[in-house]
PDB file of N, CA and C in Angstrom:
ATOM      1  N   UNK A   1     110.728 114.754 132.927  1.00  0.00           N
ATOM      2  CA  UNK A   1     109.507 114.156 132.448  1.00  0.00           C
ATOM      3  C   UNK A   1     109.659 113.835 130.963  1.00  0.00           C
ATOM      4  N   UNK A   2     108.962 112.739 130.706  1.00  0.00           N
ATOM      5  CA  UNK A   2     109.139 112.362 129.061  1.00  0.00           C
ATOM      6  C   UNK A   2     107.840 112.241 128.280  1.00  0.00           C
ATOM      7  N   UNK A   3     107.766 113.661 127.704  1.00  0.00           N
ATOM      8  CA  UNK A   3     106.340 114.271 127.398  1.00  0.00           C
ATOM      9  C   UNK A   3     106.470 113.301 125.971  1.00  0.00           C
ATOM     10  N   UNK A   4     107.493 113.260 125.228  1.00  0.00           N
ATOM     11  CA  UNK A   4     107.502 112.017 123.717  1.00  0.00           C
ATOM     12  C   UNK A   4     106.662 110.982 124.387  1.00  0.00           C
ATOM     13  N   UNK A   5     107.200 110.088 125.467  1.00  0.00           N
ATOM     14  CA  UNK A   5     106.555 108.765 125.495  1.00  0.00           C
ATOM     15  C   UNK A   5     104.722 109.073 125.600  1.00  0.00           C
ATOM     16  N   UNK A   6     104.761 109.996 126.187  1.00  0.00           N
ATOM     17  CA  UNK A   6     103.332 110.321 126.772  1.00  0.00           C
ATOM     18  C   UNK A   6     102.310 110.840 125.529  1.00  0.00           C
ATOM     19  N   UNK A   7     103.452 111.551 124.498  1.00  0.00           N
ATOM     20  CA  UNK A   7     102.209 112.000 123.666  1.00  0.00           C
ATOM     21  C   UNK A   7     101.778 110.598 122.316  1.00  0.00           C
ATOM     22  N   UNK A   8     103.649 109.762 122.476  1.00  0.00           N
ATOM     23  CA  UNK A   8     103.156 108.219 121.278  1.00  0.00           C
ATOM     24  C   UNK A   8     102.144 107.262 122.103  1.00  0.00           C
ATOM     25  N   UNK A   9     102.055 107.160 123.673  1.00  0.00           N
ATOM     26  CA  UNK A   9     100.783 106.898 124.097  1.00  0.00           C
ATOM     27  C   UNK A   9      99.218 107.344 123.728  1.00  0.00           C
ATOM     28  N   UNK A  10      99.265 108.570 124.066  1.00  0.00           N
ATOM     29  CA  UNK A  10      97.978 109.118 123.702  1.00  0.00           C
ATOM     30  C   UNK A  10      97.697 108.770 121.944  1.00  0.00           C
ATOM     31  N   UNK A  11      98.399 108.797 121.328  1.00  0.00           N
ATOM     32  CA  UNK A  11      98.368 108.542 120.053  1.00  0.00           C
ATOM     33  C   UNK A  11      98.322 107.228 119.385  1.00  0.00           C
ATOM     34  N   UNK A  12      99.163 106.386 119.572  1.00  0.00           N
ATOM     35  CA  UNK A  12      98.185 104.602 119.990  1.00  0.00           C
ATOM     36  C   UNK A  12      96.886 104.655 120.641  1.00  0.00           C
ATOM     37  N   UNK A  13      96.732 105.102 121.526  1.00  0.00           N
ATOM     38  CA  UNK A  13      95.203 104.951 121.828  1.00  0.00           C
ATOM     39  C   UNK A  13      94.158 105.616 121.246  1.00  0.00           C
ATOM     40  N   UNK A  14      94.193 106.856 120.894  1.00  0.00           N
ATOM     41  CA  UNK A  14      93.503 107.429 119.619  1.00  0.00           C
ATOM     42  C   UNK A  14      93.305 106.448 118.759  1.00  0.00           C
ATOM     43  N   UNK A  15      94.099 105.499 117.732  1.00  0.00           N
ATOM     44  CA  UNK A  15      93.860 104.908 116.993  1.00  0.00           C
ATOM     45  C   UNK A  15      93.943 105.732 115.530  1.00  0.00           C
ATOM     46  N   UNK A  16      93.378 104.888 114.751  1.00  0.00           N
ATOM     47  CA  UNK A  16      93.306 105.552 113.382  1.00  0.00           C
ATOM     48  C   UNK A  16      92.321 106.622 112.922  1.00  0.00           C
ATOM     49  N   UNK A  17      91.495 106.811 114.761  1.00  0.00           N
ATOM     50  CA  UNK A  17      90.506 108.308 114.485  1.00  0.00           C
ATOM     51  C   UNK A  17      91.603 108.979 114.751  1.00  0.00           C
ATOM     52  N   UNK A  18      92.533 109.094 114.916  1.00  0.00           N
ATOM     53  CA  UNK A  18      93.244 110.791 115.905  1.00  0.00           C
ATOM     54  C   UNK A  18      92.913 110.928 116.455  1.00  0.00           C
ATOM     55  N   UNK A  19      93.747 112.412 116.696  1.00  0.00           N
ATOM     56  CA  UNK A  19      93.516 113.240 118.279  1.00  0.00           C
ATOM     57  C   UNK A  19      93.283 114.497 117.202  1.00  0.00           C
ATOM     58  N   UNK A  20      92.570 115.732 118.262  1.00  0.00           N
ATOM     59  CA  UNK A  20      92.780 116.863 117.617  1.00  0.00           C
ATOM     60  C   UNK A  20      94.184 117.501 118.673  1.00  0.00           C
ATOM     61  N   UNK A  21      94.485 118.100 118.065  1.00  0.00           N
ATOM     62  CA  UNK A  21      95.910 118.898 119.109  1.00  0.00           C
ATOM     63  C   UNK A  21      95.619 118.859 120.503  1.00  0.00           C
ATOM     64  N   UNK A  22      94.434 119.894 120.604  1.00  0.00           N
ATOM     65  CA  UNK A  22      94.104 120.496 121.960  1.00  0.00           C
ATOM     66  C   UNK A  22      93.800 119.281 122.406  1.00  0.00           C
ATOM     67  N   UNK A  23      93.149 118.243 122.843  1.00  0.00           N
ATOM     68  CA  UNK A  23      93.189 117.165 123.193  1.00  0.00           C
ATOM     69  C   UNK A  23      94.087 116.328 123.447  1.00  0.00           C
ATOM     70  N   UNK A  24      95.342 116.345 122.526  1.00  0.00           N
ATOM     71  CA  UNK A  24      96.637 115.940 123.229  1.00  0.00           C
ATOM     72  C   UNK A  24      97.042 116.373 124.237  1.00  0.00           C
ATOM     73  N   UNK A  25      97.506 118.100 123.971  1.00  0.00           N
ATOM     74  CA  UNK A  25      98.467 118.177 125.059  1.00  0.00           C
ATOM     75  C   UNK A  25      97.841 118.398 126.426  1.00  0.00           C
ATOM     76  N   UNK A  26      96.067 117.789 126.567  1.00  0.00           N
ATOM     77  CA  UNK A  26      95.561 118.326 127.725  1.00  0.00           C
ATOM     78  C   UNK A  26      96.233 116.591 128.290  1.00  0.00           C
ATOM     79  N   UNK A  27      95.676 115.862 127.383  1.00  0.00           N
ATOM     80  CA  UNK A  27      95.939 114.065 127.885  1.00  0.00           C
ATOM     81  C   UNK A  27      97.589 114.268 128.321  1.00  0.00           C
ATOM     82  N   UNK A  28      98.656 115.139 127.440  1.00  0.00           N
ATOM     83  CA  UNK A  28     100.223 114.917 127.985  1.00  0.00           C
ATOM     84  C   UNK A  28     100.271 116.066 129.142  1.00  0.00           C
ATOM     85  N   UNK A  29      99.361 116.972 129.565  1.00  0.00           N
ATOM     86  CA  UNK A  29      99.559 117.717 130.874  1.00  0.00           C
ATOM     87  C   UNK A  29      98.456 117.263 131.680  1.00  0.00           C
ATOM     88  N   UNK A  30      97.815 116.183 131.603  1.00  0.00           N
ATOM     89  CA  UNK A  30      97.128 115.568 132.569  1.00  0.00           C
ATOM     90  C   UNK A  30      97.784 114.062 133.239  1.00  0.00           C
ATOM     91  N   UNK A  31      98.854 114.045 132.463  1.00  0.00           N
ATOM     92  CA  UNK A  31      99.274 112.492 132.370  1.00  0.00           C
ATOM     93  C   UNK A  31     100.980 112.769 133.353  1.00  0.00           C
ATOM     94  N   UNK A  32     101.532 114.248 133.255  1.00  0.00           N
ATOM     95  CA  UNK A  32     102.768 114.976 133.394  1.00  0.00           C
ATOM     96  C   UNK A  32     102.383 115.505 134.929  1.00  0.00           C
ATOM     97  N   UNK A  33     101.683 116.502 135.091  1.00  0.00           N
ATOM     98  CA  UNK A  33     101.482 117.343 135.652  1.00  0.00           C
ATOM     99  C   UNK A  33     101.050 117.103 137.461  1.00  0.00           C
ATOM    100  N   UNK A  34     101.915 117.116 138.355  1.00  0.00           N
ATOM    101  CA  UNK A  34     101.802 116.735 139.559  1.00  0.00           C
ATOM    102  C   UNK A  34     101.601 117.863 140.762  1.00  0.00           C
ATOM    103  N   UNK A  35     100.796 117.522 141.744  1.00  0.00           N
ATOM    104  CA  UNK A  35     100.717 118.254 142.751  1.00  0.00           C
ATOM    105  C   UNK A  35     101.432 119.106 143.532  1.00  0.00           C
ATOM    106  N   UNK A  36     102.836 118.248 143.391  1.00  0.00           N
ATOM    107  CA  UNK A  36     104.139 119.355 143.833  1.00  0.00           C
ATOM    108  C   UNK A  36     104.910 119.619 142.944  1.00  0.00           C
ATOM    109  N   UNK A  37     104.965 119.211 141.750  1.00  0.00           N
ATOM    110  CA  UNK A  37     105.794 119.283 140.341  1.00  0.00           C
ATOM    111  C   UNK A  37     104.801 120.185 139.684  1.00  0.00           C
ATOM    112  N   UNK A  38     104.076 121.423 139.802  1.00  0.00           N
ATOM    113  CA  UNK A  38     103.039 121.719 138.622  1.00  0.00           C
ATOM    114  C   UNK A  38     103.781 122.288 137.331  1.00  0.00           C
ATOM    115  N   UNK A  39     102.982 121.903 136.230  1.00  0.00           N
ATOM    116  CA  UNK A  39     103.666 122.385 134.708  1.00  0.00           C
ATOM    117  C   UNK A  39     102.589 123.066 134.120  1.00  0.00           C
ATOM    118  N   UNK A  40     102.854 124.312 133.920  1.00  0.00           N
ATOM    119  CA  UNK A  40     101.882 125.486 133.341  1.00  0.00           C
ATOM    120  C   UNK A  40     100.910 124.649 131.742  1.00  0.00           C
ATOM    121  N   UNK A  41     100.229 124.646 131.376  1.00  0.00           N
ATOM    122  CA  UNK A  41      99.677 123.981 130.326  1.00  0.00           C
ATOM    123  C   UNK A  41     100.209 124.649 129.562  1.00  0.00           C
ATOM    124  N   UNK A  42     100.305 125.462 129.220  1.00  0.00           N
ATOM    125  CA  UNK A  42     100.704 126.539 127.921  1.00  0.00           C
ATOM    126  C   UNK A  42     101.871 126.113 127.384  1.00  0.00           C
ATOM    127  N   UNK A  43     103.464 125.722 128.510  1.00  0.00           N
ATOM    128  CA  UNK A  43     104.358 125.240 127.980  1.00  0.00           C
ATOM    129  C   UNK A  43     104.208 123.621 127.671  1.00  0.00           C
ATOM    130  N   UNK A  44     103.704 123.015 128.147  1.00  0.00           N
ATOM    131  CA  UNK A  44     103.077 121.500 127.381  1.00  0.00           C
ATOM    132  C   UNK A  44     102.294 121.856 126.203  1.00  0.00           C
ATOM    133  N   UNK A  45     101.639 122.796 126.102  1.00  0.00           N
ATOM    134  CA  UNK A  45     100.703 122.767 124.614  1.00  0.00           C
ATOM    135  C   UNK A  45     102.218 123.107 123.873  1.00  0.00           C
ATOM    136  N   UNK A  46     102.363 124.185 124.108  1.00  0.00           N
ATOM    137  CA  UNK A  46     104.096 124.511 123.254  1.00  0.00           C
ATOM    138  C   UNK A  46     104.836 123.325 122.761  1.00  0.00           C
ATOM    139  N   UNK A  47     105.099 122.762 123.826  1.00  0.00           N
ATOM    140  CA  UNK A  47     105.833 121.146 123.617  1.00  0.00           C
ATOM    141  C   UNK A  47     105.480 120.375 122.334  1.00  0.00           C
ATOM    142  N   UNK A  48     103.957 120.128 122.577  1.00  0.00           N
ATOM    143  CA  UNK A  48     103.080 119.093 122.134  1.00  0.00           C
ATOM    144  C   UNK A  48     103.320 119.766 120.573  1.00  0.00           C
ATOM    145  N   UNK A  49     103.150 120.954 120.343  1.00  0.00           N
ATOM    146  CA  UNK A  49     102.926 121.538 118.876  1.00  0.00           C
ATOM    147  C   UNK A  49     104.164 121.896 118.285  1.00  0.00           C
ATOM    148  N   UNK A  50     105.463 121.647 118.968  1.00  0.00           N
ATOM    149  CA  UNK A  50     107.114 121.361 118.503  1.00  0.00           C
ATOM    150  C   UNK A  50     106.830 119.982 118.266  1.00  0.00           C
ATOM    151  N   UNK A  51     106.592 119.038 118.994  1.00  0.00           N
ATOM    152  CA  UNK A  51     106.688 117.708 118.517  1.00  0.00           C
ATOM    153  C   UNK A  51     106.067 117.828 117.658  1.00  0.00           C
ATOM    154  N   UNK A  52     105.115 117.589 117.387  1.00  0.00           N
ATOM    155  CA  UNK A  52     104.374 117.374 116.041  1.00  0.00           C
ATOM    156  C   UNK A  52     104.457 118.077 114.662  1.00  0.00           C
ATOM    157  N   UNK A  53     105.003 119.353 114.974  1.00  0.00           N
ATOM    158  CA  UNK A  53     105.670 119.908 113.693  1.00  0.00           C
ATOM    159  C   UNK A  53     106.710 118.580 113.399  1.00  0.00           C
ATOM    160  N   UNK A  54     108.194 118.707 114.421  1.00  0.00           N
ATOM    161  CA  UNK A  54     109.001 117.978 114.060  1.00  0.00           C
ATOM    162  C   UNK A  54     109.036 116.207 113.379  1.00  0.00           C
ATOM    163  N   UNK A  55     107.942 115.913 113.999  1.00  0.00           N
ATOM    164  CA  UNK A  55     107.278 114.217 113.274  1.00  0.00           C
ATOM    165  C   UNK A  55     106.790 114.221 113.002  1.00  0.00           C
ATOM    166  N   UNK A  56     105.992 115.049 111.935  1.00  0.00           N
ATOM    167  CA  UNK A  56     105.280 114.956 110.973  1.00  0.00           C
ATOM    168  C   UNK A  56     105.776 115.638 109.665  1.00  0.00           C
ATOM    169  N   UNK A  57     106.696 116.219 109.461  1.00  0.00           N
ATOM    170  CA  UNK A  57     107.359 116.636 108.361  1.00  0.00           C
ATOM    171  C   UNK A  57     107.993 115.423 107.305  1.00  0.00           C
ATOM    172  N   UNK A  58     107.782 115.262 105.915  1.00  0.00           N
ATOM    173  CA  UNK A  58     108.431 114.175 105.607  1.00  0.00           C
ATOM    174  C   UNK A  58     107.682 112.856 105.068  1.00  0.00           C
ATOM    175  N   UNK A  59     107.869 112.329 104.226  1.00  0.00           N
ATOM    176  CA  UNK A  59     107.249 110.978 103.822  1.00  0.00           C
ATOM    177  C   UNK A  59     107.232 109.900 104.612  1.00  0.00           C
ATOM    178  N   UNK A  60     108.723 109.447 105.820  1.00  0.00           N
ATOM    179  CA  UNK A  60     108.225 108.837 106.356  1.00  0.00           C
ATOM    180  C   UNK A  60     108.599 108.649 107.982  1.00  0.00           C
ATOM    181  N   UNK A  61     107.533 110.467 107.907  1.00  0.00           N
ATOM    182  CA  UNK A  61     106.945 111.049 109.571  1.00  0.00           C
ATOM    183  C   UNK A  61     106.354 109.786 110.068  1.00  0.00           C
ATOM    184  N   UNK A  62     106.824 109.383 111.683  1.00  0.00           N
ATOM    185  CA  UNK A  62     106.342 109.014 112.171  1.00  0.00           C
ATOM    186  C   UNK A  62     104.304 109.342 112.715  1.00  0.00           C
ATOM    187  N   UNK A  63     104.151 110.972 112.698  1.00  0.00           N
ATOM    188  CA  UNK A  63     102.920 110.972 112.476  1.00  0.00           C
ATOM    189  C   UNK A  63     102.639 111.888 111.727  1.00  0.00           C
ATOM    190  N   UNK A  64     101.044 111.810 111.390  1.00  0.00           N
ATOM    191  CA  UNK A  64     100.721 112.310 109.732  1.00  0.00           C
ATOM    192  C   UNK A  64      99.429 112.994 109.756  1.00  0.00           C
ATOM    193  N   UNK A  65      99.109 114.296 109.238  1.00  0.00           N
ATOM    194  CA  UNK A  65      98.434 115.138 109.903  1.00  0.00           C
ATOM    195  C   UNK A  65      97.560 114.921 108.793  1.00  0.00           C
ATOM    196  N   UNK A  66      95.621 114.265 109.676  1.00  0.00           N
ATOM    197  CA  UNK A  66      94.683 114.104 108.514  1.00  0.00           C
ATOM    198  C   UNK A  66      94.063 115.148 107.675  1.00  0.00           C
ATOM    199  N   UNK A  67      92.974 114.549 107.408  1.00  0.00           N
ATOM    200  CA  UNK A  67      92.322 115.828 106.553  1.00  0.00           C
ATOM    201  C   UNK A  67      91.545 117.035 107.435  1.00  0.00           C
ATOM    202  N   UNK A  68      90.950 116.811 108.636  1.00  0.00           N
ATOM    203  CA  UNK A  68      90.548 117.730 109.137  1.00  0.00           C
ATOM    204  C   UNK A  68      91.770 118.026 110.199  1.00  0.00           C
ATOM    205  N   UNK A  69      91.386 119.884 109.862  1.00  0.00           N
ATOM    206  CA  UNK A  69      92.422 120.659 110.134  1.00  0.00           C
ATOM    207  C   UNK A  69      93.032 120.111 112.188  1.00  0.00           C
ATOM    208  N   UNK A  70      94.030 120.218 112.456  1.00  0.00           N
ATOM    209  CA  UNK A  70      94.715 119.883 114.071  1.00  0.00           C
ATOM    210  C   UNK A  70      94.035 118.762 114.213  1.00  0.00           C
ATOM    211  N   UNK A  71      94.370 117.424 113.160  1.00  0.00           N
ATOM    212  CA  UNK A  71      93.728 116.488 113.869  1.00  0.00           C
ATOM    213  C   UNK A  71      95.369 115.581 113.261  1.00  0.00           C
ATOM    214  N   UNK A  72      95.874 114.851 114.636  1.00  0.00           N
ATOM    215  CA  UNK A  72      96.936 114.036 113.802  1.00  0.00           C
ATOM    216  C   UNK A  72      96.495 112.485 114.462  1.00  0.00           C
ATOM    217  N   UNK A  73      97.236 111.827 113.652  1.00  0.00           N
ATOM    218  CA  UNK A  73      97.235 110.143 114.107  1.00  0.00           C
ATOM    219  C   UNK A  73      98.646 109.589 113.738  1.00  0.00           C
ATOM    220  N   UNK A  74      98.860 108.346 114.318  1.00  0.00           N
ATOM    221  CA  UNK A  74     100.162 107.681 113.958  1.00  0.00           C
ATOM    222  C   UNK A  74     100.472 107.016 112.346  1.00  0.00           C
ATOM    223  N   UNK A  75     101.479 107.206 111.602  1.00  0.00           N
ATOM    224  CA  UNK A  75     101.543 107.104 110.313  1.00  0.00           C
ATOM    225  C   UNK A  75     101.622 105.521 110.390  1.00  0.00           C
ATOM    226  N   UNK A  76     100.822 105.030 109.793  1.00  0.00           N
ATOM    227  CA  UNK A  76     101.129 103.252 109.533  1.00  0.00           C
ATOM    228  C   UNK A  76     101.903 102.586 108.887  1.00  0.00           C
ATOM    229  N   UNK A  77     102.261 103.729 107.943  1.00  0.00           N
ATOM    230  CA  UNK A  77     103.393 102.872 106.661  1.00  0.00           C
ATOM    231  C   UNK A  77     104.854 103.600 107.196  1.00  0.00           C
ATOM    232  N   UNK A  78     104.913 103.895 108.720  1.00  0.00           N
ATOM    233  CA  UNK A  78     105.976 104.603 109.107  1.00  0.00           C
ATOM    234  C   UNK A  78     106.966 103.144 109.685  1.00  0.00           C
ATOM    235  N   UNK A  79     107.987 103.009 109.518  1.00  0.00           N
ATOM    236  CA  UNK A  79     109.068 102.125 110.343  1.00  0.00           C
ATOM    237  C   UNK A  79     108.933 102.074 111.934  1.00  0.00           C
ATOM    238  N   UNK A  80     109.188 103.653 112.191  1.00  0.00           N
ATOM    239  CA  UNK A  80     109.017 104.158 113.591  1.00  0.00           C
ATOM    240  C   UNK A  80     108.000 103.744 114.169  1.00  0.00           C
ATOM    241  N   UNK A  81     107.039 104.299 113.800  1.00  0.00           N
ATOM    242  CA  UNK A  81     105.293 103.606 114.474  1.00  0.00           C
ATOM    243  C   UNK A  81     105.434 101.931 114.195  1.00  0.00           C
ATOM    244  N   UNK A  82     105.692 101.183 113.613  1.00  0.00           N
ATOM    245  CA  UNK A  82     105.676  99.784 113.804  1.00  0.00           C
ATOM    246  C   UNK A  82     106.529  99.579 114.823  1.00  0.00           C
ATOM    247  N   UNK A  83     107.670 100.264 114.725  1.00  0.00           N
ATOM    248  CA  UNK A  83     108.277  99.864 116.159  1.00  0.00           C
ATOM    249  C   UNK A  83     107.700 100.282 117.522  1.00  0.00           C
ATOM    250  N   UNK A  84     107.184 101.210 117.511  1.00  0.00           N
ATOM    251  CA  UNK A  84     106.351 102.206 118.251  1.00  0.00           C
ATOM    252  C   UNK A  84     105.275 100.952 119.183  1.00  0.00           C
ATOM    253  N   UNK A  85     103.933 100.444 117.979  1.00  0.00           N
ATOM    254  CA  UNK A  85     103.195  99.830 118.315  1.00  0.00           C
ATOM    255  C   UNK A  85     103.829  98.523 118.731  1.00  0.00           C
ATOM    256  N   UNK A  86     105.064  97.606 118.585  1.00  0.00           N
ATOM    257  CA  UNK A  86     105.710  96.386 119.068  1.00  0.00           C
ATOM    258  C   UNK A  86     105.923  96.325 120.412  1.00  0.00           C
ATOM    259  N   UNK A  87     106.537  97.762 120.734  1.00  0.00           N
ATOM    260  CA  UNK A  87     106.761  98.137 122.509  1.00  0.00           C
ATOM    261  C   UNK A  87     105.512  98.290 122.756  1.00  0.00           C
ATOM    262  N   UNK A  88     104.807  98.748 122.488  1.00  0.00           N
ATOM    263  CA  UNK A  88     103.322  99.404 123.737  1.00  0.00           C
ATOM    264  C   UNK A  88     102.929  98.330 123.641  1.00  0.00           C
ATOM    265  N   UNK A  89     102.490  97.127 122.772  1.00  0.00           N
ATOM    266  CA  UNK A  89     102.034  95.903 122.885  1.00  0.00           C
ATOM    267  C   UNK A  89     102.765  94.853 123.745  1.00  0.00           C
ATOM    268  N   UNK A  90     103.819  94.849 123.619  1.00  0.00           N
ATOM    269  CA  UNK A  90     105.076  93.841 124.361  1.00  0.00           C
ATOM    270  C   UNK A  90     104.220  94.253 126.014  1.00  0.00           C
ATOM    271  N   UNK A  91     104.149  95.941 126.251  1.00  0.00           N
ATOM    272  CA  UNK A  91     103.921  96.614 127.264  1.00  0.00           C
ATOM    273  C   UNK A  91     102.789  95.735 128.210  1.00  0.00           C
ATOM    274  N   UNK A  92     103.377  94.894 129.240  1.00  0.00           N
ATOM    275  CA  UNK A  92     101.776  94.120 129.820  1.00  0.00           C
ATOM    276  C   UNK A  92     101.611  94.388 131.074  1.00  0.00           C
ATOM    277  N   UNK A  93     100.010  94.795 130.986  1.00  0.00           N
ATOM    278  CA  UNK A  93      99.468  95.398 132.409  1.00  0.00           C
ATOM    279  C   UNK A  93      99.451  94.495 133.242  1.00  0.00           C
ATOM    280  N   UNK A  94      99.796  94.953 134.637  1.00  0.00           N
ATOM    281  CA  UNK A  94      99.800  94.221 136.053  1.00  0.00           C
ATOM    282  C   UNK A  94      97.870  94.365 136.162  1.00  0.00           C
ATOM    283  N   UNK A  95      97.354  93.726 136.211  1.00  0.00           N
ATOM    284  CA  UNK A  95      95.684  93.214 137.095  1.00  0.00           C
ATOM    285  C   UNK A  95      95.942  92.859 138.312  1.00  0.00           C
ATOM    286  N   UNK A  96      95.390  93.630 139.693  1.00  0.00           N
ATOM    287  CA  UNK A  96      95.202  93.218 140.635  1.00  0.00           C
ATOM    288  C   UNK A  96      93.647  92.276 140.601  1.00  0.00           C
ATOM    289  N   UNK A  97      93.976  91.208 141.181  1.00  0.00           N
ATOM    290  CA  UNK A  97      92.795  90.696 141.646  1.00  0.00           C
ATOM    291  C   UNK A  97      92.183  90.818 143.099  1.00  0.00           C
ATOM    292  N   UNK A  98      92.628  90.987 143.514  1.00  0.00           N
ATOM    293  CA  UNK A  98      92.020  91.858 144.937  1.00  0.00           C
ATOM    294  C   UNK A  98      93.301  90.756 145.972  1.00  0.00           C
ATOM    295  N   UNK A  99      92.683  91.007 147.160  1.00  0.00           N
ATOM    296  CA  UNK A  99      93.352  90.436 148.246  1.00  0.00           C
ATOM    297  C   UNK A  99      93.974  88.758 148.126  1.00  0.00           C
ATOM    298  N   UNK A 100      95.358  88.547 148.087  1.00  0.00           N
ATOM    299  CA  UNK A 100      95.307  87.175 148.143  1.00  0.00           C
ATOM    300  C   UNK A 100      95.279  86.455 149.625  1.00  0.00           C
ATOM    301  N   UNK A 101      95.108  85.106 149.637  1.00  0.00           N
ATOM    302  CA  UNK A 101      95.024  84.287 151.046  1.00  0.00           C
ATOM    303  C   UNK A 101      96.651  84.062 151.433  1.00  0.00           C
ATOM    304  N   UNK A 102      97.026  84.750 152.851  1.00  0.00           N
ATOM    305  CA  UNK A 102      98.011  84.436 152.821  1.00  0.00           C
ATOM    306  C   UNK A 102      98.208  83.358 154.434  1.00  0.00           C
ATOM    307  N   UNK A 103      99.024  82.496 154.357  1.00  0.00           N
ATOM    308  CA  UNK A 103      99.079  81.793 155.841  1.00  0.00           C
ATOM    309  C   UNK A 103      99.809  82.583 156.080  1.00  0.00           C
ATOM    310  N   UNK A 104      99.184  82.418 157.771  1.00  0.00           N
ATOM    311  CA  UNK A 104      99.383  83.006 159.067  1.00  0.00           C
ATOM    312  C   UNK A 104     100.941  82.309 159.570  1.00  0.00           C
ATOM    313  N   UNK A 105     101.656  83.161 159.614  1.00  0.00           N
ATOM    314  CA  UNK A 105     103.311  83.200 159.629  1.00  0.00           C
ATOM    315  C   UNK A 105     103.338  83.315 161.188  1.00  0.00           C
ATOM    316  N   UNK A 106     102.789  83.999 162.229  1.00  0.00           N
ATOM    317  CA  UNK A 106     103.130  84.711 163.059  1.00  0.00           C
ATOM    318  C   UNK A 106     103.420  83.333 164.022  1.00  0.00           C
ATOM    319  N   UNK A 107     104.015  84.179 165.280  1.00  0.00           N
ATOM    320  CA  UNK A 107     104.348  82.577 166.527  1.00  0.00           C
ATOM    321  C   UNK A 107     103.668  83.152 167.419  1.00  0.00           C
ATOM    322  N   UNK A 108     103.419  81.770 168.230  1.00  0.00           N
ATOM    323  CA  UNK A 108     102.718  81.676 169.205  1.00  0.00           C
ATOM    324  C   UNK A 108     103.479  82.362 170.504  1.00  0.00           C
ATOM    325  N   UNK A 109     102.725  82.595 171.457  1.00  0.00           N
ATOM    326  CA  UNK A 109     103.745  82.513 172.971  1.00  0.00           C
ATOM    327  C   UNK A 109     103.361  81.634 174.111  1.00  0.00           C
ATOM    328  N   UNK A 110     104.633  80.654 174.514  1.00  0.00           N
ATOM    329  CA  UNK A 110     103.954  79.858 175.208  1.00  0.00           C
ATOM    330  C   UNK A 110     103.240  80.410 176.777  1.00  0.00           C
ATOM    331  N   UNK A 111     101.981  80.063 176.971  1.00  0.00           N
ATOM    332  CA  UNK A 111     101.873  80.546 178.815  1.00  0.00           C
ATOM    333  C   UNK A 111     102.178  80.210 179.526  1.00  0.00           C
ATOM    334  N   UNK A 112     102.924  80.742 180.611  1.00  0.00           N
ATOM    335  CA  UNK A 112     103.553  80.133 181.372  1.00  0.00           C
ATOM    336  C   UNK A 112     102.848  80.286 182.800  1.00  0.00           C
TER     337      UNK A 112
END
């Protein structure tokens, strides 16, 4: 599982409010976490709070921890996050429009 892609998701969509922590790693063990695959939350919160130590250390951390306390967002003047936001945008959703009309393929049988 690729809990990185899942948590620079949740974090583009936050926007320039943030996330608070606990709110991440529930969105990266709600987003991870499968019916026959289950993943204990505790080691995803673990995860979630290694990543974010590790990218956010540094002038130019990909993310950047605001003023109120466990709240982070994506750094803007970061290289990484511009590249970051180029893919998730490039990223384009499939829209179903519901049922299309399709002709009737099937053959006949002659009666005999």
């Amino acid at each position: 599982m690729n809990y990185d892609r899942e948590i620079y998701k949740v974090l583009v969509e936050a926007g320039e409010a943030g996330i608070s922590l606990q709110k991440l790693s529930r969105h990266v063990h709600n987003a991870c976490n499968t019916l026959f695959n289950p993943i204990p939350r505790e080691d995803v919160h673990a995860y979630v709070v290694q990543f974010i130590q590790r990218n956010s250390s540094g002038n130019n951390a990909s993310i950047e921890r605001m003023q109120q306390r466990g709240v982070y967002r994506l750094n803007s003047r970061s290289n990484q996050t511009s590249e970051l936001m180029l893919q998730f945008s490039n990223h384009e959703e499939i829209i179903d429009v519901g049922p299309k009309e399709t002709e009737d393929l099937s053959l006949t049988l002659p009666f005999e």
